[in-house]
PDB file of N, CA and C in Angstrom:
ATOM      1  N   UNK A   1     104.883 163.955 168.056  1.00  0.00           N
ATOM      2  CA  UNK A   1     104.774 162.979 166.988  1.00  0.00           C
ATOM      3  C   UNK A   1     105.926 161.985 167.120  1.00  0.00           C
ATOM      4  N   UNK A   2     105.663 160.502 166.777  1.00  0.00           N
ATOM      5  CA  UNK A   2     106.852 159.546 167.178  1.00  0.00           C
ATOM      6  C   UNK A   2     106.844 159.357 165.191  1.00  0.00           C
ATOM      7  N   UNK A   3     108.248 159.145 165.419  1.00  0.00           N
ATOM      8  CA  UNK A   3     108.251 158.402 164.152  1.00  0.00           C
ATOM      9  C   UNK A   3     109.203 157.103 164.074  1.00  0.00           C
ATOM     10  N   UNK A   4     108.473 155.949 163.642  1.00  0.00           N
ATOM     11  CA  UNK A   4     108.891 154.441 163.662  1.00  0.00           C
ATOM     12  C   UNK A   4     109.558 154.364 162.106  1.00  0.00           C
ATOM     13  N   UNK A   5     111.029 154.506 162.331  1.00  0.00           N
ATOM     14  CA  UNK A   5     111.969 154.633 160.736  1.00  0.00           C
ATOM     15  C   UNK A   5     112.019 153.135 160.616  1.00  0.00           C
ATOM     16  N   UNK A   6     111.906 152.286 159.397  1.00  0.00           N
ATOM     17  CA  UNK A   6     112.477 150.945 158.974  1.00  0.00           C
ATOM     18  C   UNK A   6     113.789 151.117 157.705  1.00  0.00           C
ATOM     19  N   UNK A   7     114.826 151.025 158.040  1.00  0.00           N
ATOM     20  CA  UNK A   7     115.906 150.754 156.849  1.00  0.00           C
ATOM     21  C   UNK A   7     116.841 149.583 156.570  1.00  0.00           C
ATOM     22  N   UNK A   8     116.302 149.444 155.051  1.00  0.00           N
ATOM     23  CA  UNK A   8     116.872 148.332 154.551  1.00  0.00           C
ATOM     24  C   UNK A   8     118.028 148.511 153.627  1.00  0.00           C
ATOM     25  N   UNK A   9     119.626 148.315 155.115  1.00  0.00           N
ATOM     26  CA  UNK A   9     121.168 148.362 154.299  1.00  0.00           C
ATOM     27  C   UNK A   9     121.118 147.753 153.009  1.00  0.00           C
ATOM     28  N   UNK A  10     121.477 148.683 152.156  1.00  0.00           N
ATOM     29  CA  UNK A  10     122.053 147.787 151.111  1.00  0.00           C
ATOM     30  C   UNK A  10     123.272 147.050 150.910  1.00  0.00           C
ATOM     31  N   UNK A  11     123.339 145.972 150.290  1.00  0.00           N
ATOM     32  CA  UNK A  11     123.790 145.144 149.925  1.00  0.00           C
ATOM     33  C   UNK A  11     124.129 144.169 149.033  1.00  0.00           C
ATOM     34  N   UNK A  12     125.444 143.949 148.202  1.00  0.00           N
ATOM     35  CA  UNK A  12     125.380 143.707 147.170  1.00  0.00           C
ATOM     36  C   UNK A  12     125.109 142.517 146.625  1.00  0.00           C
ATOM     37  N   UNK A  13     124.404 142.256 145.784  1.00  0.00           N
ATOM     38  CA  UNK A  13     123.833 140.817 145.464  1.00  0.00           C
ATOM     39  C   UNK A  13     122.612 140.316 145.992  1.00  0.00           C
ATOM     40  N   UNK A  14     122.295 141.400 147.215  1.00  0.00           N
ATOM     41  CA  UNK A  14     120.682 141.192 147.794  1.00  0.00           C
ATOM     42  C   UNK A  14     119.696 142.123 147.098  1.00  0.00           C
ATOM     43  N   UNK A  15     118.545 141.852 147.219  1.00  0.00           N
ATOM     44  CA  UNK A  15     117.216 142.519 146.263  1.00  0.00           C
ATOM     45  C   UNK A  15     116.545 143.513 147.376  1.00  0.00           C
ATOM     46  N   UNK A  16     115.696 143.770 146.365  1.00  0.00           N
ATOM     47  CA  UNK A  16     114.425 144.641 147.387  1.00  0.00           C
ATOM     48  C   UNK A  16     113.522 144.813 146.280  1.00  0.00           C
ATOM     49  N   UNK A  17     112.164 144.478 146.184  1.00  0.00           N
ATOM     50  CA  UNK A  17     111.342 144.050 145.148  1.00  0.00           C
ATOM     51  C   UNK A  17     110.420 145.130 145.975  1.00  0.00           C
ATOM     52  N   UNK A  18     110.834 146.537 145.195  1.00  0.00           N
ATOM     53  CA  UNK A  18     110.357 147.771 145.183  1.00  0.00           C
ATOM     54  C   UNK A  18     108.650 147.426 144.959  1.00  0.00           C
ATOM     55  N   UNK A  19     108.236 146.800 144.202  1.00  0.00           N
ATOM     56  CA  UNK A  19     106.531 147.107 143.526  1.00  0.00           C
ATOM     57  C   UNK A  19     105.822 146.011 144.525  1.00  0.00           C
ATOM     58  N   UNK A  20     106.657 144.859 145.349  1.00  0.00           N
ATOM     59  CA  UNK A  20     105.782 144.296 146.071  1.00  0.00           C
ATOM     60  C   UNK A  20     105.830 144.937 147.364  1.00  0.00           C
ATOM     61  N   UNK A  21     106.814 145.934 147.540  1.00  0.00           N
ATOM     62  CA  UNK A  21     106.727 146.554 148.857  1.00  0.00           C
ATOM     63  C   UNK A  21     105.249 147.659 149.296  1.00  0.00           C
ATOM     64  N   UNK A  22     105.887 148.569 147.622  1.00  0.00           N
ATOM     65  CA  UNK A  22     104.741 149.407 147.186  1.00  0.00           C
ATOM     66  C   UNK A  22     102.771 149.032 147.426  1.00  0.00           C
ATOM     67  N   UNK A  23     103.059 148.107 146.387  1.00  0.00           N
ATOM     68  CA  UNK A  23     101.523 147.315 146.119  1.00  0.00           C
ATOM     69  C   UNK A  23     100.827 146.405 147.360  1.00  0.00           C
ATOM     70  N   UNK A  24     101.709 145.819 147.551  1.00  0.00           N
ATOM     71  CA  UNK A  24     101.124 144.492 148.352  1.00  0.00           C
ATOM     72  C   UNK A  24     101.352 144.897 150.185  1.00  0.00           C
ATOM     73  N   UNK A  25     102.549 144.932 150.639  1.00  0.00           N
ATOM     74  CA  UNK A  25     103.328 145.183 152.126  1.00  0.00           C
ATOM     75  C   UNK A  25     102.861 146.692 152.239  1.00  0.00           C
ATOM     76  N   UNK A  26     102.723 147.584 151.738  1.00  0.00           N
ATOM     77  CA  UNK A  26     102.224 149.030 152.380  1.00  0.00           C
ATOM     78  C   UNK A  26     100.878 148.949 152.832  1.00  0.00           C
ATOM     79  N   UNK A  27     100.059 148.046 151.636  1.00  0.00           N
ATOM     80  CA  UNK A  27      98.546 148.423 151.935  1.00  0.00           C
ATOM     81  C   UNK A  27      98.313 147.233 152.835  1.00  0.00           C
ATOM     82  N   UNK A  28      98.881 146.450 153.413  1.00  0.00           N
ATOM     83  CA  UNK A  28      98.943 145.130 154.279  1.00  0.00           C
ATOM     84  C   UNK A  28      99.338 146.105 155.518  1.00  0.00           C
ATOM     85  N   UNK A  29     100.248 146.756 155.632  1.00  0.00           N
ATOM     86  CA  UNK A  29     100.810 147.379 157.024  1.00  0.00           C
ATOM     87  C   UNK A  29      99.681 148.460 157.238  1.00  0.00           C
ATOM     88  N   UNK A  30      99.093 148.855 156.304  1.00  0.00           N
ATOM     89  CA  UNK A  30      98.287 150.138 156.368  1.00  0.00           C
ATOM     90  C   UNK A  30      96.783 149.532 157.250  1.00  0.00           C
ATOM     91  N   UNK A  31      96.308 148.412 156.702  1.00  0.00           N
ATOM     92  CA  UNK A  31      95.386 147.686 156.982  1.00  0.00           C
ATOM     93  C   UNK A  31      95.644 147.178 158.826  1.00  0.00           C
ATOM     94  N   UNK A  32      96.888 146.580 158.910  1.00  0.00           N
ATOM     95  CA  UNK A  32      96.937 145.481 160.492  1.00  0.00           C
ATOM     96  C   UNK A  32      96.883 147.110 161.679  1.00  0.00           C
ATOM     97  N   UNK A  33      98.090 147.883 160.612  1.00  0.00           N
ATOM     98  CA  UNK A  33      97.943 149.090 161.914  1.00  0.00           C
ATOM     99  C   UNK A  33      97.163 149.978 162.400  1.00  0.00           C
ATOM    100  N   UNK A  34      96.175 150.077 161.456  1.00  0.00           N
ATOM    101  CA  UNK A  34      94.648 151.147 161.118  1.00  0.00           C
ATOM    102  C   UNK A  34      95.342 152.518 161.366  1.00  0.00           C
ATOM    103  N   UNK A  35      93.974 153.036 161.951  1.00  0.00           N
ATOM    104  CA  UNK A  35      93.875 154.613 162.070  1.00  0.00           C
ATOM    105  C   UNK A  35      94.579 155.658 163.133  1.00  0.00           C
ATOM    106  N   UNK A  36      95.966 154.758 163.963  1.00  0.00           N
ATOM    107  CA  UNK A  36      96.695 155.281 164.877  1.00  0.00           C
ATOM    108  C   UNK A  36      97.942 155.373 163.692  1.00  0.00           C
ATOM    109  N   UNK A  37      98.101 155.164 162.179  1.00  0.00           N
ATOM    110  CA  UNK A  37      98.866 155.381 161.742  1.00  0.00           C
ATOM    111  C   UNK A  37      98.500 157.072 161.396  1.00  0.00           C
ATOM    112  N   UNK A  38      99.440 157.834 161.454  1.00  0.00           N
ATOM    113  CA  UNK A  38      99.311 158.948 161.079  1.00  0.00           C
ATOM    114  C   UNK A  38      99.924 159.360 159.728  1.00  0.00           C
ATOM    115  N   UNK A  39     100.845 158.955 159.551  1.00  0.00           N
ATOM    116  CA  UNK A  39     101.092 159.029 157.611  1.00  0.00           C
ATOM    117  C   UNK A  39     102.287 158.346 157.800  1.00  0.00           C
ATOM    118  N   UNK A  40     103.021 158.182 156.102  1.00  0.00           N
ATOM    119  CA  UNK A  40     104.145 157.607 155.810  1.00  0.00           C
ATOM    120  C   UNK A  40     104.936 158.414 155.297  1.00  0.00           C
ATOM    121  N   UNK A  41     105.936 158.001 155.277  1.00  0.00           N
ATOM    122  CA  UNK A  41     107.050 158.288 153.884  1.00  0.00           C
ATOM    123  C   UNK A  41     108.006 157.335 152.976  1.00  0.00           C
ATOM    124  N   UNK A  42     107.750 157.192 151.911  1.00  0.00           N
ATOM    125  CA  UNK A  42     109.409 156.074 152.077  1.00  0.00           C
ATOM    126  C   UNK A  42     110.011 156.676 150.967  1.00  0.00           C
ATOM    127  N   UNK A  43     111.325 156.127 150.722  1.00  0.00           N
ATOM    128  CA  UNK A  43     112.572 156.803 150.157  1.00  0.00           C
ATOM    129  C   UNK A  43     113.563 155.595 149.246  1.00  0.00           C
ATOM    130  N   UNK A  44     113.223 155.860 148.209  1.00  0.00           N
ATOM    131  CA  UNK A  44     114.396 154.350 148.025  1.00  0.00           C
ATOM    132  C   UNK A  44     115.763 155.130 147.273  1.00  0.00           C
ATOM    133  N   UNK A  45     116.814 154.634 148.111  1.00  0.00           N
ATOM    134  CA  UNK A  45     118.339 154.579 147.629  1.00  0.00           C
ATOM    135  C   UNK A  45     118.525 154.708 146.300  1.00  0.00           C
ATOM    136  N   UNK A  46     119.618 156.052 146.360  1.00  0.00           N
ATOM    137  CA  UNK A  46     119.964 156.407 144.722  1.00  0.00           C
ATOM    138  C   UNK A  46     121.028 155.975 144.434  1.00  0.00           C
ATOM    139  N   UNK A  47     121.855 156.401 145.688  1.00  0.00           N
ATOM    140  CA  UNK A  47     123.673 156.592 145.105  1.00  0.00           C
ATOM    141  C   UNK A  47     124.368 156.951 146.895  1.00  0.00           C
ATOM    142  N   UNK A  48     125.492 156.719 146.922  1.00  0.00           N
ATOM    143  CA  UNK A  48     126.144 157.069 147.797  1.00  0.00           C
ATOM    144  C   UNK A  48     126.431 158.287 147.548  1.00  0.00           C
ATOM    145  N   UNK A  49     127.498 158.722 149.081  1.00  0.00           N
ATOM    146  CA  UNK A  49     128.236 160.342 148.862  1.00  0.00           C
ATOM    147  C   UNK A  49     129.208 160.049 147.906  1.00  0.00           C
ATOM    148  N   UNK A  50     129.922 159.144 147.882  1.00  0.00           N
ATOM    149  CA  UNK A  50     130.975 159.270 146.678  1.00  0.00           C
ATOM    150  C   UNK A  50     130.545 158.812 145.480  1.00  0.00           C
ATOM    151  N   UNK A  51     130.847 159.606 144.100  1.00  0.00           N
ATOM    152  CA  UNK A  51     130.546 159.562 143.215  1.00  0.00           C
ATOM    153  C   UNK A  51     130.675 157.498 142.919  1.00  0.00           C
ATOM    154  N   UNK A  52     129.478 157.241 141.551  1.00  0.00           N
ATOM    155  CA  UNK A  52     129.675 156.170 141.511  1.00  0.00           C
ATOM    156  C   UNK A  52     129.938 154.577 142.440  1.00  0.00           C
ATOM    157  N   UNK A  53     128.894 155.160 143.820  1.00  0.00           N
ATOM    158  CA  UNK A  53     128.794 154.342 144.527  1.00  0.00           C
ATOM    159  C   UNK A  53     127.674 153.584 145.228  1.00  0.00           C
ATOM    160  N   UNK A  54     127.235 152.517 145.249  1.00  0.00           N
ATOM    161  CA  UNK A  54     125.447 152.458 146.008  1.00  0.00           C
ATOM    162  C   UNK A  54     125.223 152.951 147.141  1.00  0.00           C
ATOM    163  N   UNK A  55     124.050 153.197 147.169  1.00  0.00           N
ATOM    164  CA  UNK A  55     123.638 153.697 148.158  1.00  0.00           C
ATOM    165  C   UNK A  55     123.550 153.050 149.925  1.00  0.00           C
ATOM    166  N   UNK A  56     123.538 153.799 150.636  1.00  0.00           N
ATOM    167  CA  UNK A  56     123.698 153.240 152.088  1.00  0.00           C
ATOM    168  C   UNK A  56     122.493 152.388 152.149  1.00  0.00           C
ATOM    169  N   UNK A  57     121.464 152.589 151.891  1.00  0.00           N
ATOM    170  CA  UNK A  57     120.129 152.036 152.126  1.00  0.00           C
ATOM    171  C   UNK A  57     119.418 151.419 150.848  1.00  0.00           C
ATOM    172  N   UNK A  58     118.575 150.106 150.420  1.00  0.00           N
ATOM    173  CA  UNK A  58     117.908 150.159 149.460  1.00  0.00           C
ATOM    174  C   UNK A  58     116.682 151.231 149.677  1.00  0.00           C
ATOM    175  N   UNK A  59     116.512 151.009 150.903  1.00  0.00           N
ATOM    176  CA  UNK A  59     115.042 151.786 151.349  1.00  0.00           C
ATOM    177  C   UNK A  59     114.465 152.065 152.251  1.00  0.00           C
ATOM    178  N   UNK A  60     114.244 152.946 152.894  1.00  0.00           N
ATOM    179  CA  UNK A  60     113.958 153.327 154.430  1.00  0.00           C
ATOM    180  C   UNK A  60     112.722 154.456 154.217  1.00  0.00           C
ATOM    181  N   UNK A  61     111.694 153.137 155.433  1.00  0.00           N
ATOM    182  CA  UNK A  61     110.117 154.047 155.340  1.00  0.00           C
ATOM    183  C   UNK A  61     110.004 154.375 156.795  1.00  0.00           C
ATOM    184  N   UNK A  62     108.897 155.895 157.006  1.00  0.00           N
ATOM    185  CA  UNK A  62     108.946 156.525 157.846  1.00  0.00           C
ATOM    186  C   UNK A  62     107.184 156.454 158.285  1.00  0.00           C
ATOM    187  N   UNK A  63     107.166 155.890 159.548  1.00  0.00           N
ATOM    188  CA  UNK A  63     105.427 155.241 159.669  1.00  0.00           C
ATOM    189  C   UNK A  63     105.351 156.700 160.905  1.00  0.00           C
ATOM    190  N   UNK A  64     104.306 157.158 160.875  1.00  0.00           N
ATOM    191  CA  UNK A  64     104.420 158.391 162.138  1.00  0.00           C
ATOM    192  C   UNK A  64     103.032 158.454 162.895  1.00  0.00           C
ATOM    193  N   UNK A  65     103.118 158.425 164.302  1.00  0.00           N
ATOM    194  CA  UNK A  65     102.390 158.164 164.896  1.00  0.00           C
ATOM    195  C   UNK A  65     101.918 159.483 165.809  1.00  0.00           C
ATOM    196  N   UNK A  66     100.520 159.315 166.388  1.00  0.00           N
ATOM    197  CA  UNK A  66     100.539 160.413 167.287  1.00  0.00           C
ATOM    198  C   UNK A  66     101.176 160.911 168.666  1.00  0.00           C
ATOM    199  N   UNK A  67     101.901 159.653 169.525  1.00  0.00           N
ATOM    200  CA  UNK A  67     102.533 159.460 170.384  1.00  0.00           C
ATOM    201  C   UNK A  67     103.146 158.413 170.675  1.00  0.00           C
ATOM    202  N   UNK A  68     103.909 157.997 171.905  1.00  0.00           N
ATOM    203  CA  UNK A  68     104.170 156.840 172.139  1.00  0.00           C
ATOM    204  C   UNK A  68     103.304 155.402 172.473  1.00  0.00           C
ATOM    205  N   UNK A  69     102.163 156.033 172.895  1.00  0.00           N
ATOM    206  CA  UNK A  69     101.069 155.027 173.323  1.00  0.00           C
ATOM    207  C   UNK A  69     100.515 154.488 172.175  1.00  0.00           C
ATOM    208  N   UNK A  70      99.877 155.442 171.386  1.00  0.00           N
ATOM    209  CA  UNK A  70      99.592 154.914 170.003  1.00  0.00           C
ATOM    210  C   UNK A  70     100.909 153.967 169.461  1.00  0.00           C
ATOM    211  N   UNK A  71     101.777 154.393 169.362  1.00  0.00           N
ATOM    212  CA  UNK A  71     103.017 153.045 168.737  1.00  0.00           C
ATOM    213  C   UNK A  71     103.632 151.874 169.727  1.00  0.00           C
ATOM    214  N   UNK A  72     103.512 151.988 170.390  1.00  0.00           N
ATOM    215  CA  UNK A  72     103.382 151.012 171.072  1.00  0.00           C
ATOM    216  C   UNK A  72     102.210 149.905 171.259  1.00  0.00           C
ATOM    217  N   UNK A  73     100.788 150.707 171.313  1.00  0.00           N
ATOM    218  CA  UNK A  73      99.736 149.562 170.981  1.00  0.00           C
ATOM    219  C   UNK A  73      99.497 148.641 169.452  1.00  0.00           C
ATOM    220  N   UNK A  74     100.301 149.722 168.242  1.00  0.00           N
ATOM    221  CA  UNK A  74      99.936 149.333 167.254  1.00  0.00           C
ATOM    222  C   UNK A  74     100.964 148.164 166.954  1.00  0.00           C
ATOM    223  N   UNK A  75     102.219 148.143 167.705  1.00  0.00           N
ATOM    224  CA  UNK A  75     103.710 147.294 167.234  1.00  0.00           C
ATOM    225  C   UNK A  75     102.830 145.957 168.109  1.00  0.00           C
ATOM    226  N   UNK A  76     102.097 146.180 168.898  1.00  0.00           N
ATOM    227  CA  UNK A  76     101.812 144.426 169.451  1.00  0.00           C
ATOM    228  C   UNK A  76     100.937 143.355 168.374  1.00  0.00           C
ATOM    229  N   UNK A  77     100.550 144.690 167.209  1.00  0.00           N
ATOM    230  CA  UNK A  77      99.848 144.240 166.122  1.00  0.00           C
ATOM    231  C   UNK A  77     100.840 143.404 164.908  1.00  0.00           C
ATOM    232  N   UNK A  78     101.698 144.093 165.020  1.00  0.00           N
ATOM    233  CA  UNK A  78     103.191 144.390 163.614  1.00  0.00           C
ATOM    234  C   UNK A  78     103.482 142.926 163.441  1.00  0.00           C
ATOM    235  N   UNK A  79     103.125 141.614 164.122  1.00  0.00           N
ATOM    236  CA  UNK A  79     103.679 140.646 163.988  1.00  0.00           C
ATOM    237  C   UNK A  79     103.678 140.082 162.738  1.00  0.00           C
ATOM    238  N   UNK A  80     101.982 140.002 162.297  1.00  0.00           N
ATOM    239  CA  UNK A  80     101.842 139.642 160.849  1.00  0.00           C
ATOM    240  C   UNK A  80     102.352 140.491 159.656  1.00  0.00           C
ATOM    241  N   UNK A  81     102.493 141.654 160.273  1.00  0.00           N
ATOM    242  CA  UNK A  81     103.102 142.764 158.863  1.00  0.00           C
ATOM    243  C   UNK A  81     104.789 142.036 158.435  1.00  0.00           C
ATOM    244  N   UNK A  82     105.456 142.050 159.872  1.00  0.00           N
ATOM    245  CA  UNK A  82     106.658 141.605 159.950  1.00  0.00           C
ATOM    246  C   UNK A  82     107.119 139.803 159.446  1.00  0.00           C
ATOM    247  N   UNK A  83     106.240 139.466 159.221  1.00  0.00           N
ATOM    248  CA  UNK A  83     106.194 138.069 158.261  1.00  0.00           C
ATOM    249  C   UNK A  83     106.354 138.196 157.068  1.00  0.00           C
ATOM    250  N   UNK A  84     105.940 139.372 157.024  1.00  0.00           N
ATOM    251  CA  UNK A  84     105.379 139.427 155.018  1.00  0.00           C
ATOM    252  C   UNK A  84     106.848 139.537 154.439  1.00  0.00           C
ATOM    253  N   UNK A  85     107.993 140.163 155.511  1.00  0.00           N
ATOM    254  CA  UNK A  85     109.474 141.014 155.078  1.00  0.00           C
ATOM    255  C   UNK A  85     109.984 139.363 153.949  1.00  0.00           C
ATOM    256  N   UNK A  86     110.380 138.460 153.758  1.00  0.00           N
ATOM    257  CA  UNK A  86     110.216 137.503 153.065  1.00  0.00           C
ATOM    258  C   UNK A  86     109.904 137.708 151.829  1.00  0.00           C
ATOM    259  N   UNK A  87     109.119 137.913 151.951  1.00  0.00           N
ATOM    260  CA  UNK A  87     108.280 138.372 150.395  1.00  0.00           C
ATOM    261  C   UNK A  87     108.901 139.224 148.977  1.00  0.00           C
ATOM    262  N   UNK A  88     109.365 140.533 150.237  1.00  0.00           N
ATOM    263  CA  UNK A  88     109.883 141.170 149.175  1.00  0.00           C
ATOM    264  C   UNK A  88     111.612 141.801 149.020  1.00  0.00           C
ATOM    265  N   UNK A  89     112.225 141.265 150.538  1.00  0.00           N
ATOM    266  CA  UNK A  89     113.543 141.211 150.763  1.00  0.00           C
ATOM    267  C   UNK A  89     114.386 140.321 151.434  1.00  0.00           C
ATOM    268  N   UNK A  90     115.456 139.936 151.278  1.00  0.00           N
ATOM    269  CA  UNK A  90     116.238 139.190 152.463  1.00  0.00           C
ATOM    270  C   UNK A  90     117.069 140.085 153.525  1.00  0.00           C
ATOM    271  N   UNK A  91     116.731 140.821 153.243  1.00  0.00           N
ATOM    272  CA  UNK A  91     117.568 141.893 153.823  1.00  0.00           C
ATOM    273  C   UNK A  91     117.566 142.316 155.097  1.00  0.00           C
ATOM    274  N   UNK A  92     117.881 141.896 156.476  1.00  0.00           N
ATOM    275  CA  UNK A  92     117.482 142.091 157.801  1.00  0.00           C
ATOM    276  C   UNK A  92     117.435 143.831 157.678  1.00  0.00           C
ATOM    277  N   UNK A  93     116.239 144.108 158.082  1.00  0.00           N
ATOM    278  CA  UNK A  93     116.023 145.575 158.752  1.00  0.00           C
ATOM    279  C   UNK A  93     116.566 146.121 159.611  1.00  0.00           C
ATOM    280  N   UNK A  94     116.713 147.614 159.795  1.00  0.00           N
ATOM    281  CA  UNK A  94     117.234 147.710 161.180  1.00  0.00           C
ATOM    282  C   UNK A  94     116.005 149.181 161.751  1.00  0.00           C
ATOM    283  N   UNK A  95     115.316 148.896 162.401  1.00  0.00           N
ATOM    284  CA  UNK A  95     114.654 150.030 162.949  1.00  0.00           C
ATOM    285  C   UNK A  95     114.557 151.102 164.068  1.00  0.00           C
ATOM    286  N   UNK A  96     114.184 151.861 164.332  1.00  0.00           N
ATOM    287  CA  UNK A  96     114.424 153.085 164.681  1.00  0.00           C
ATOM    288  C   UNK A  96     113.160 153.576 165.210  1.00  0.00           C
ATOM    289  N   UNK A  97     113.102 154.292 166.550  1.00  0.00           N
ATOM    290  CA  UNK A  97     111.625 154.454 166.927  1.00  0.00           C
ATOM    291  C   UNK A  97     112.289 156.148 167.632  1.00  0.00           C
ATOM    292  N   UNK A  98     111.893 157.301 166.945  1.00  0.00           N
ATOM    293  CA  UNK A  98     112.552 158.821 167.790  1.00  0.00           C
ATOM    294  C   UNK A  98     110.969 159.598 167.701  1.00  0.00           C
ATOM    295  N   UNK A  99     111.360 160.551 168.583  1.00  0.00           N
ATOM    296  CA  UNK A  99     110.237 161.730 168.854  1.00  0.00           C
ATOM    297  C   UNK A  99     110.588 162.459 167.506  1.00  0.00           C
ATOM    298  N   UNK A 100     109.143 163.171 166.569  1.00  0.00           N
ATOM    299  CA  UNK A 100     110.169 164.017 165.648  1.00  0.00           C
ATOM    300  C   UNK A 100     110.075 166.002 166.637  1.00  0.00           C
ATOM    301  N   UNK A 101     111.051 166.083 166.433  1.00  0.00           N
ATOM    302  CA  UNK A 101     110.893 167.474 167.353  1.00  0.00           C
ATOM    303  C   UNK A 101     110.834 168.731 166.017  1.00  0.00           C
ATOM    304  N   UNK A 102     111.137 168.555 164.636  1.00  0.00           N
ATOM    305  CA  UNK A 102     110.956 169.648 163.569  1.00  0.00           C
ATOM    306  C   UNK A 102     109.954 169.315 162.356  1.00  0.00           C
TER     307      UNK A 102
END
């Protein structure tokens, strides 16, 4: 199983418009990538390790695929998904593509 991580550092004074990610950008990514998506996860930022501090991430989603071939054919798709980022953050992404081995 590959899994394609997206996380968005937080940062102070920048947004992340949680309900258009939810509503609008999931079922948009769900749609361009079809049925080589194998499931998701996402996670949004509570708090840092030290008390009273933000969190490392606003939000980091976990897209999982059946192999490398499958994610690789589906990212030549990702162009229009990757337009939409505008929409609901300014926040440059930083992504992550690992085997999950557990």
């Amino acid at each position: 199983m590959i899994s394609f991580t997206i996380a968005y550092p937080y940062a102070e004074g920048k947004k992340f418009d949680m309900d258009y990610y939810l509503n609008k950008h999931l079922t948009k990514t769900t749609e361009v990538l079809g049925n080589k998506v194998k499931g998701f996860m996402v996670e949004q930022g509570l708090a840092g390790l030290v008390p009273n501090t933000p969190p490392a991430f606003f939000f980091i989603a976990h897209i999982y695929f059946e192999n490398i071939t499958d994610f690789m054919e589906t990212m030549a798709l990702a162009g229009d998904v990757a337009s939409d980022i505008p929409n609901y953050t300014h926040v440059t992404p930083m992504a992550h593509v690992a085997e999950v081995i557990v």
